[in-house]
Protein backbone atom coordinates (compact mmCIF):
# COMPACT_ATOMS: atom_id res chain seq x y z
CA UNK A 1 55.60 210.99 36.56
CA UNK A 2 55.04 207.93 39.17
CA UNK A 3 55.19 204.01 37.79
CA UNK A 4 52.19 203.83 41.12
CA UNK A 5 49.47 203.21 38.95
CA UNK A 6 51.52 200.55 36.17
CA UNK A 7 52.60 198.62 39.91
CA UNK A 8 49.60 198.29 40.98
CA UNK A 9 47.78 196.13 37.97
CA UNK A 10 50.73 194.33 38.34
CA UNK A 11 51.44 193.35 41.64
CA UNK A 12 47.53 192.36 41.38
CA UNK A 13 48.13 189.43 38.33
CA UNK A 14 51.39 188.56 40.03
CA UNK A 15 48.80 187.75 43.12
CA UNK A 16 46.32 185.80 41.20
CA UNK A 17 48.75 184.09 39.19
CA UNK A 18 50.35 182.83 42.75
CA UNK A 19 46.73 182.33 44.27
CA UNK A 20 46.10 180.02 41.20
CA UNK A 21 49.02 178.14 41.37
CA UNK A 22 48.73 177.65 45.04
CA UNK A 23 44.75 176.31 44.91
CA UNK A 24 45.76 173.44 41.77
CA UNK A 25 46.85 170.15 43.31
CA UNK A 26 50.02 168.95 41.85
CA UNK A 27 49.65 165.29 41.09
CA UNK A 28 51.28 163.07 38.31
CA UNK A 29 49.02 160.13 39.29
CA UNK A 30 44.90 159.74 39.98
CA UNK A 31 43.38 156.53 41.08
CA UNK A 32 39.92 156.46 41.36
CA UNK A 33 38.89 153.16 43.26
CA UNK A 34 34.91 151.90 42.49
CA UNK A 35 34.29 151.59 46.16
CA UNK A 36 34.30 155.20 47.94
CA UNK A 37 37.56 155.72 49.55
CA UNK A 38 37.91 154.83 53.32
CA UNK A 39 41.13 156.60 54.12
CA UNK A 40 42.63 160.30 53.69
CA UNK A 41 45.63 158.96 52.52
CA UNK A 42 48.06 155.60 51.64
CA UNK A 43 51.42 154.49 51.15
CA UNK A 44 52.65 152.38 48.24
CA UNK A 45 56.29 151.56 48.80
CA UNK A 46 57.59 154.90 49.04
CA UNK A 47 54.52 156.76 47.12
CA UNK A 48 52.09 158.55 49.38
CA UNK A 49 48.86 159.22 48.17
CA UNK A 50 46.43 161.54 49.27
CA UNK A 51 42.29 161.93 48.91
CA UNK A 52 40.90 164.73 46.56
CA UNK A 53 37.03 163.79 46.58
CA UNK A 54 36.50 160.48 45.05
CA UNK A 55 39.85 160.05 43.75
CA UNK A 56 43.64 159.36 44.90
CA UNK A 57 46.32 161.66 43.78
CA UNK A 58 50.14 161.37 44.70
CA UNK A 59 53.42 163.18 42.96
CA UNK A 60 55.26 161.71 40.07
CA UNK A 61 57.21 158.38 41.65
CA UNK A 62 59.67 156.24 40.76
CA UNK A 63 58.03 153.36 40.07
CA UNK A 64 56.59 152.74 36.52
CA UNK A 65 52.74 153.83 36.11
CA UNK A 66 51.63 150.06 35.68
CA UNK A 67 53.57 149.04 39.32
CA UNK A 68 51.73 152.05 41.13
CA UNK A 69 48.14 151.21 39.78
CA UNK A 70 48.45 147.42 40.88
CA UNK A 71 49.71 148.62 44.23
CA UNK A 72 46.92 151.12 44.63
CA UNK A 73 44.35 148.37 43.82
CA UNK A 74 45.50 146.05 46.00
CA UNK A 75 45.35 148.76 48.18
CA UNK A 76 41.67 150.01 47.80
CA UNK A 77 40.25 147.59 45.58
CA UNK A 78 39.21 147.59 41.94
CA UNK A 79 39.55 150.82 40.16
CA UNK A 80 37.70 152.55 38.33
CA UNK A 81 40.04 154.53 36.42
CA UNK A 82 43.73 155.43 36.40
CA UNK A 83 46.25 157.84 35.02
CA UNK A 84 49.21 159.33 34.94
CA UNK A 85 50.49 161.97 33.69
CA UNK A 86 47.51 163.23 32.84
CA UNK A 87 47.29 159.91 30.21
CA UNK A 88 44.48 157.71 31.07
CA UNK A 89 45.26 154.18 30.91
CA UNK A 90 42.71 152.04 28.61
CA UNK A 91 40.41 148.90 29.62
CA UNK A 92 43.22 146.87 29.07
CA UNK A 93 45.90 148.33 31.20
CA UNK A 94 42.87 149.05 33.59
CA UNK A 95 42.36 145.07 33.79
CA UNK A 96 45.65 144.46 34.46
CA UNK A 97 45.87 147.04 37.62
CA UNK A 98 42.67 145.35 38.96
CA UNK A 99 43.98 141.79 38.42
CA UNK A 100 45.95 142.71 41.51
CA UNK A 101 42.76 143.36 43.79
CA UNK A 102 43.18 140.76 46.92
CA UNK A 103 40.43 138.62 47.04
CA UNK A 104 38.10 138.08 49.93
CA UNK A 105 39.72 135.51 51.71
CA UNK A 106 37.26 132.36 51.54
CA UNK A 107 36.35 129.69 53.87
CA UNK A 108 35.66 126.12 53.06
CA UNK A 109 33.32 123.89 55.29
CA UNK A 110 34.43 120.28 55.55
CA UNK A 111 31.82 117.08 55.04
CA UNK A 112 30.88 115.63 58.17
């Protein structure tokens, strides 16, 4: 008797299962900025992020979650939404990251 026909089936889900894996994007952290991203990509430090649609991704870092969503927003600007680890962080930690947006710089006109 041949094992052909039991190989086959199974070389097939061991090519899916590798397909799948391949296609998901591996990232520990997602930044979503409120303005549409400008750039394919950034650096924080030693963190490089990378565009997936509306949203910045990048690989699990050293730095602690709350460090890489300031830098990110003072980055890209306010954000609309952060997490990591799949975790997303609340209003308040939210507030915090965007409290770290640079300001426009302003301009003051002296009295004549």
């Amino acid at each position: 008797m041949s094992t052909l026909p039991v190989a086959r089936p199974l070389a097939a889900i061991a090519l899916l299962a590798a397909a799948s894996v391949h296609a998901a994007p591996s990232a520990y952290y997602a930044a979503t900025p409120v303005a549409t991203p400008a750039h394919a990509s950034l650096m924080t430090r030693d963190t490089p992020w990378r565009r997936a649609g509306a949203t910045y991704i990048a690989d699990r870092a050293p730095e602690r979650a709350e460090v890489l969503c300031q830098l990110v927003a003072g980055h890209v600007g306010a954000l609309s939404g952060f997490s990591a680890g799949g975790v997303a962080f609340d209003a308040d930690r939210l507030a915090l990251c965007n409290a770290k947006v640079k300001s426009a710089p302003t301009t003051s006109v002296a009295a004549r």
